[in-house]
C-alpha atoms as a PDB file:
ATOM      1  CA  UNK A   1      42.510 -48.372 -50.989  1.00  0.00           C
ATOM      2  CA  UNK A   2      41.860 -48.115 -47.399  1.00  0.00           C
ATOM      3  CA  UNK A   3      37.701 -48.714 -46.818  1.00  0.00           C
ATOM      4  CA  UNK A   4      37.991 -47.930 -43.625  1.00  0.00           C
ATOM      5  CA  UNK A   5      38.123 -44.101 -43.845  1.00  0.00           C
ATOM      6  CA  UNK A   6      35.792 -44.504 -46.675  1.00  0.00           C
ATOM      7  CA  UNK A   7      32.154 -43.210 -46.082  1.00  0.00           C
ATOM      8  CA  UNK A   8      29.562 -45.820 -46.182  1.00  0.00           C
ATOM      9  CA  UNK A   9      26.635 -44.554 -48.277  1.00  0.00           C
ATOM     10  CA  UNK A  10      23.682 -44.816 -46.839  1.00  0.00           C
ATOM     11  CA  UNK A  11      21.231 -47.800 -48.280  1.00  0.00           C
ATOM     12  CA  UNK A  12      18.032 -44.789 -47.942  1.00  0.00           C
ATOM     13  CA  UNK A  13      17.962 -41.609 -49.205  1.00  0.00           C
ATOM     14  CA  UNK A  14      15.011 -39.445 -49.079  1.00  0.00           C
ATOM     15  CA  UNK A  15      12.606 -39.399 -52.226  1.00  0.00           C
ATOM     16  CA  UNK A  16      13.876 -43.180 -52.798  1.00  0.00           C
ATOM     17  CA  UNK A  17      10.587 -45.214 -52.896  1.00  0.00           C
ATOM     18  CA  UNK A  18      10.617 -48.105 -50.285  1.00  0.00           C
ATOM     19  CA  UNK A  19      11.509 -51.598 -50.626  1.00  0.00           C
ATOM     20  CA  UNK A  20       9.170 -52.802 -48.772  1.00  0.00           C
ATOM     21  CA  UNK A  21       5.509 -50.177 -49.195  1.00  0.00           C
ATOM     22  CA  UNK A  22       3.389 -52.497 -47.363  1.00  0.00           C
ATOM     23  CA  UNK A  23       5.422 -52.640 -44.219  1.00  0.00           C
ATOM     24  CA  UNK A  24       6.507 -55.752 -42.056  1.00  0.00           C
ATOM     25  CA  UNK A  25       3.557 -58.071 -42.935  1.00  0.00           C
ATOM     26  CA  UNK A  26       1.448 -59.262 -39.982  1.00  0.00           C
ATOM     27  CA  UNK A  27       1.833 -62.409 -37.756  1.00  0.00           C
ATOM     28  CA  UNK A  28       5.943 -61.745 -37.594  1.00  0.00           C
ATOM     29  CA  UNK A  29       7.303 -61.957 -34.407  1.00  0.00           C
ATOM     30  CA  UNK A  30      10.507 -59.921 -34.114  1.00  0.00           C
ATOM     31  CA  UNK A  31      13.695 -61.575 -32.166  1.00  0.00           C
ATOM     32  CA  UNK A  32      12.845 -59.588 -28.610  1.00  0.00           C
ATOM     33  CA  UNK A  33       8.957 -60.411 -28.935  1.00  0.00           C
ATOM     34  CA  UNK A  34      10.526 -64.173 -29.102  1.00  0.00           C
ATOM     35  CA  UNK A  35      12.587 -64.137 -25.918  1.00  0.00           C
ATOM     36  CA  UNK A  36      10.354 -62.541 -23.760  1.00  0.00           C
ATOM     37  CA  UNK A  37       7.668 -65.318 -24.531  1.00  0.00           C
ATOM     38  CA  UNK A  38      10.552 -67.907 -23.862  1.00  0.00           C
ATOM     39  CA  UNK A  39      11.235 -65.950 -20.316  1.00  0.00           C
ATOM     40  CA  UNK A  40       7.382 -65.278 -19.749  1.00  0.00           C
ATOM     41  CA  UNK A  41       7.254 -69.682 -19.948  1.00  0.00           C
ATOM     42  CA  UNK A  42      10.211 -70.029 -17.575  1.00  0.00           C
ATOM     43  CA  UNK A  43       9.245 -67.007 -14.920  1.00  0.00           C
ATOM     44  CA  UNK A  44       7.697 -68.545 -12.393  1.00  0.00           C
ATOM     45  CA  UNK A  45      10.458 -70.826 -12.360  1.00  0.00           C
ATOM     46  CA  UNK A  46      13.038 -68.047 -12.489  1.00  0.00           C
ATOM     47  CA  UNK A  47      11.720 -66.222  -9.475  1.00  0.00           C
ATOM     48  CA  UNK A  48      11.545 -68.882  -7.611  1.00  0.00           C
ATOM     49  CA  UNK A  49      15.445 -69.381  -8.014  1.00  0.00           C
ATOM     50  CA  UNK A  50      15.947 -65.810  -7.472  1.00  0.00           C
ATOM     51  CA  UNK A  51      13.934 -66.048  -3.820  1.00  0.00           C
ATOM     52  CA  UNK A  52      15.481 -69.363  -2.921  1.00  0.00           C
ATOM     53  CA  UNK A  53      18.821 -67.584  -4.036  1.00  0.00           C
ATOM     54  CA  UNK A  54      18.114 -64.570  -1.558  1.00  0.00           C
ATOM     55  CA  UNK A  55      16.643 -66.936   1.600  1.00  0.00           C
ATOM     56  CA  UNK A  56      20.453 -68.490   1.621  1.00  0.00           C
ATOM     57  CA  UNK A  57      21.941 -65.541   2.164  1.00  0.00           C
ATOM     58  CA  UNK A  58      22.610 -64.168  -1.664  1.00  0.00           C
ATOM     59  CA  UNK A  59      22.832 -60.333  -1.015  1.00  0.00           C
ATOM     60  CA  UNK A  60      22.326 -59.617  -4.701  1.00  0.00           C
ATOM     61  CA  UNK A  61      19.309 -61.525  -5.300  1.00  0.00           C
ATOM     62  CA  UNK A  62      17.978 -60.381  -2.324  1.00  0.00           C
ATOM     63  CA  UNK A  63      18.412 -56.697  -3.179  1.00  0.00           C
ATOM     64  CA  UNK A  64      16.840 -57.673  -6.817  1.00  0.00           C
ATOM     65  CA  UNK A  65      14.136 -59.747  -5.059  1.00  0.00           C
ATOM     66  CA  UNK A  66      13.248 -56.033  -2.445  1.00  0.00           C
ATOM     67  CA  UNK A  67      13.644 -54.092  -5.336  1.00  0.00           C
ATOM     68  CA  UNK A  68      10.501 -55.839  -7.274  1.00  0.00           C
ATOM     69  CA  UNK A  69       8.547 -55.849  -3.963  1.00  0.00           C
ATOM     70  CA  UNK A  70       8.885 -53.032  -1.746  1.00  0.00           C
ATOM     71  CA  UNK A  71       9.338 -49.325  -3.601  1.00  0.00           C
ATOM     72  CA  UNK A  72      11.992 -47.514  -2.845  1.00  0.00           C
ATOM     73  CA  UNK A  73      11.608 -44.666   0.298  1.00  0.00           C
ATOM     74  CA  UNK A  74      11.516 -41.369  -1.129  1.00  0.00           C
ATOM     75  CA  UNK A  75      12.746 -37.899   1.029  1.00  0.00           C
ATOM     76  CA  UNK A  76       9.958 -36.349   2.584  1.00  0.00           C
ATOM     77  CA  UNK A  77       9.675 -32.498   2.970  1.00  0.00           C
ATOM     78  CA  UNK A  78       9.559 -31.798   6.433  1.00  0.00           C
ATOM     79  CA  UNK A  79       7.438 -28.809   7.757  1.00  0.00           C
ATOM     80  CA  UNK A  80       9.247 -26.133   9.191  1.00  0.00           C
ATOM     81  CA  UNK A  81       8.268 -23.596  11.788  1.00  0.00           C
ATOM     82  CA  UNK A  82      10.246 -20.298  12.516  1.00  0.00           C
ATOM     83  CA  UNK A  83      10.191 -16.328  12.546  1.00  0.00           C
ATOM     84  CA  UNK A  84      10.401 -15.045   9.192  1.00  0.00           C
ATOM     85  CA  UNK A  85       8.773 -12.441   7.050  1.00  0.00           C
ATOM     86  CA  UNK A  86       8.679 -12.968   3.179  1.00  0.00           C
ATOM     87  CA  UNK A  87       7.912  -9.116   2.992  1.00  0.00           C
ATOM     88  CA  UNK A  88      11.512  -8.627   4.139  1.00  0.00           C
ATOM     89  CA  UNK A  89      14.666  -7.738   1.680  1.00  0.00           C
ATOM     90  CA  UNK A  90      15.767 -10.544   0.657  1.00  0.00           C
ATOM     91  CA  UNK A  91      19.306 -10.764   2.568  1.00  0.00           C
ATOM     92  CA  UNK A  92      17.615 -10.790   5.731  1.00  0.00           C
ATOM     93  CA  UNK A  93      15.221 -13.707   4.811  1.00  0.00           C
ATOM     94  CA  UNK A  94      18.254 -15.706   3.594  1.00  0.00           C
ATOM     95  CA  UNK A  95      19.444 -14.077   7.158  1.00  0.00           C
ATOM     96  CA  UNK A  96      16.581 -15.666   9.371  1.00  0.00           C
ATOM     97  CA  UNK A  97      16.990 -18.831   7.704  1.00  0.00           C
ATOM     98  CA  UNK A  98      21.087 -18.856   8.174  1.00  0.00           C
ATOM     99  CA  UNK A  99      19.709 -18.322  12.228  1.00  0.00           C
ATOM    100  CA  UNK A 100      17.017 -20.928  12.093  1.00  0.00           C
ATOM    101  CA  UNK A 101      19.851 -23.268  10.953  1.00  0.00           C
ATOM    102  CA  UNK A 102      21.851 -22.359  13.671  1.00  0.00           C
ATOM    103  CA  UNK A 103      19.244 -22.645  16.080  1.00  0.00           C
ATOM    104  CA  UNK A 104      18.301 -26.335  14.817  1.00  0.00           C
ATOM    105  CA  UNK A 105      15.342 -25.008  14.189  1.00  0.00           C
ATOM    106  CA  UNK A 106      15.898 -26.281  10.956  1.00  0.00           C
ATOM    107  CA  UNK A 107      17.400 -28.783   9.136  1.00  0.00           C
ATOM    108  CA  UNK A 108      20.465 -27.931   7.143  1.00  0.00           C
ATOM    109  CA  UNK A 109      19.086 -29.204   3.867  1.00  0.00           C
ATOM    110  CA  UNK A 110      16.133 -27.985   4.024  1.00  0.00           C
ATOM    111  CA  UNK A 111      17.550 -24.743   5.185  1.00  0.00           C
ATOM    112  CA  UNK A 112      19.494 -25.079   1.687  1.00  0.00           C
ATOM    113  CA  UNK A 113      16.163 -25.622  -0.252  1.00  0.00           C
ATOM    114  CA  UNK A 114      14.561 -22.973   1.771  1.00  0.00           C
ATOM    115  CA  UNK A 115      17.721 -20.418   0.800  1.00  0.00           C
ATOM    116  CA  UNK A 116      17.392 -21.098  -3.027  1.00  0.00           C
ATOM    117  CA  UNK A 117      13.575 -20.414  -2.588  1.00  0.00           C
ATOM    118  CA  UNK A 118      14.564 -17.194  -1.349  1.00  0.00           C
ATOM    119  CA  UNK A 119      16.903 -16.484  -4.724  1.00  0.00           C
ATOM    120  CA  UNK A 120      13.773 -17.910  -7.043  1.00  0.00           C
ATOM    121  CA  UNK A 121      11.815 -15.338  -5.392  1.00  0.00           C
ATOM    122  CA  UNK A 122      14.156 -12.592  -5.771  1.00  0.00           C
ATOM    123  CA  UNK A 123      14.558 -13.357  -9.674  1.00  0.00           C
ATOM    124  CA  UNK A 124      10.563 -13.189  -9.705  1.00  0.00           C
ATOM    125  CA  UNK A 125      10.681  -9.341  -8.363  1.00  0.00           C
ATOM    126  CA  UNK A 126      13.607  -8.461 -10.830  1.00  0.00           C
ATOM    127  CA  UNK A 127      11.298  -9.378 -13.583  1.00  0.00           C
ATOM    128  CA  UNK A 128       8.255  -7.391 -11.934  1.00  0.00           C
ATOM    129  CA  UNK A 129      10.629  -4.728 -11.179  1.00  0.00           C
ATOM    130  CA  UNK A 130      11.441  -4.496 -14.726  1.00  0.00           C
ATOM    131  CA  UNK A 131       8.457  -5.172 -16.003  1.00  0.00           C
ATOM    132  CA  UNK A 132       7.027  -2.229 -14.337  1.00  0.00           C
ATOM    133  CA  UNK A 133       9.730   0.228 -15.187  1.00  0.00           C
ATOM    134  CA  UNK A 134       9.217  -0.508 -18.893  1.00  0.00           C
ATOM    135  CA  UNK A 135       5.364   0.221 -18.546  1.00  0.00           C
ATOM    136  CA  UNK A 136       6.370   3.507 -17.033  1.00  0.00           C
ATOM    137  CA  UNK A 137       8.529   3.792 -19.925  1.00  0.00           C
ATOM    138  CA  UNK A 138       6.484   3.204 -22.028  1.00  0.00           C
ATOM    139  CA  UNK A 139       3.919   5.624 -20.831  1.00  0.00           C
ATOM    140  CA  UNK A 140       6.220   8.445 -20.847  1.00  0.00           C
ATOM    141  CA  UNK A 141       7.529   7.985 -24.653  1.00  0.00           C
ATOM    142  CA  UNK A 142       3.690   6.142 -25.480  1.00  0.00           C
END
């Protein structure tokens, strides 16, 4: 009989009472608990091959040893400044930004980010829109 396509019952099922009611008892140390004391003894020694690794030239422990010691640069939002006029239908906002773009008045990313603004804000008056038509609605037939 083949065991392999057999299903493996499990060694817990629920109402079972527990082998072992009082838990893990105190004062054991499970196997990761153990090597990261051993690697907490040998760290400073560890590093210090890591740096001496990365002063000779070792790309990849240098990389690990700028990685632990400067944080990585993040984007930064840049401000923007051009004609445009949120009151507008929304085509010709996403039009003013399309021209800001190709005035290099503005970025072409941040021309994207600007453009799906611009479709977040047109989902927002949908759902006013609608909101207020079923309040009239609701008025009529109310």
């Amino acid at each position: 009989m083949d065991t392999s396509t057999e299903k493996k019952s499990a060694p817990w099922t629920k109402g079972m009472r527990s082998p072992n009611p009082a838990g893990r008892p105190k004062g054991i140390v499970d196997k990761r608990s153990k090597v990261s004391q051993a690697l907490l003894v040998e760290a400073n020694e560890i590093a210090r091959v890591v740096i001496d690794a990365a002063l000779e030239g070792d790309m990849q422990a240098a990389s690990l040893v700028l990685a632990r010691i400067a944080p990585t640069l993040r984007a930064q939002g840049e401000k923007v400044n051009f004609s445009f006029d949120a009151k507008a239908p929304l085509a010709e906002q996403v039009e003013a930004v399309l021209q800001a773009i190709a005035d290099g008045e503005v970025a072409p990313d941040v021309g994207k980010q600007i453009i799906e603004s611009i479709g977040a804000l047109g989902a927002v008056r949908q759902v006013d829109e609608l909101e207020s038509r079923i309040a009239v609605l609701e008025g009529r037939h109310g």
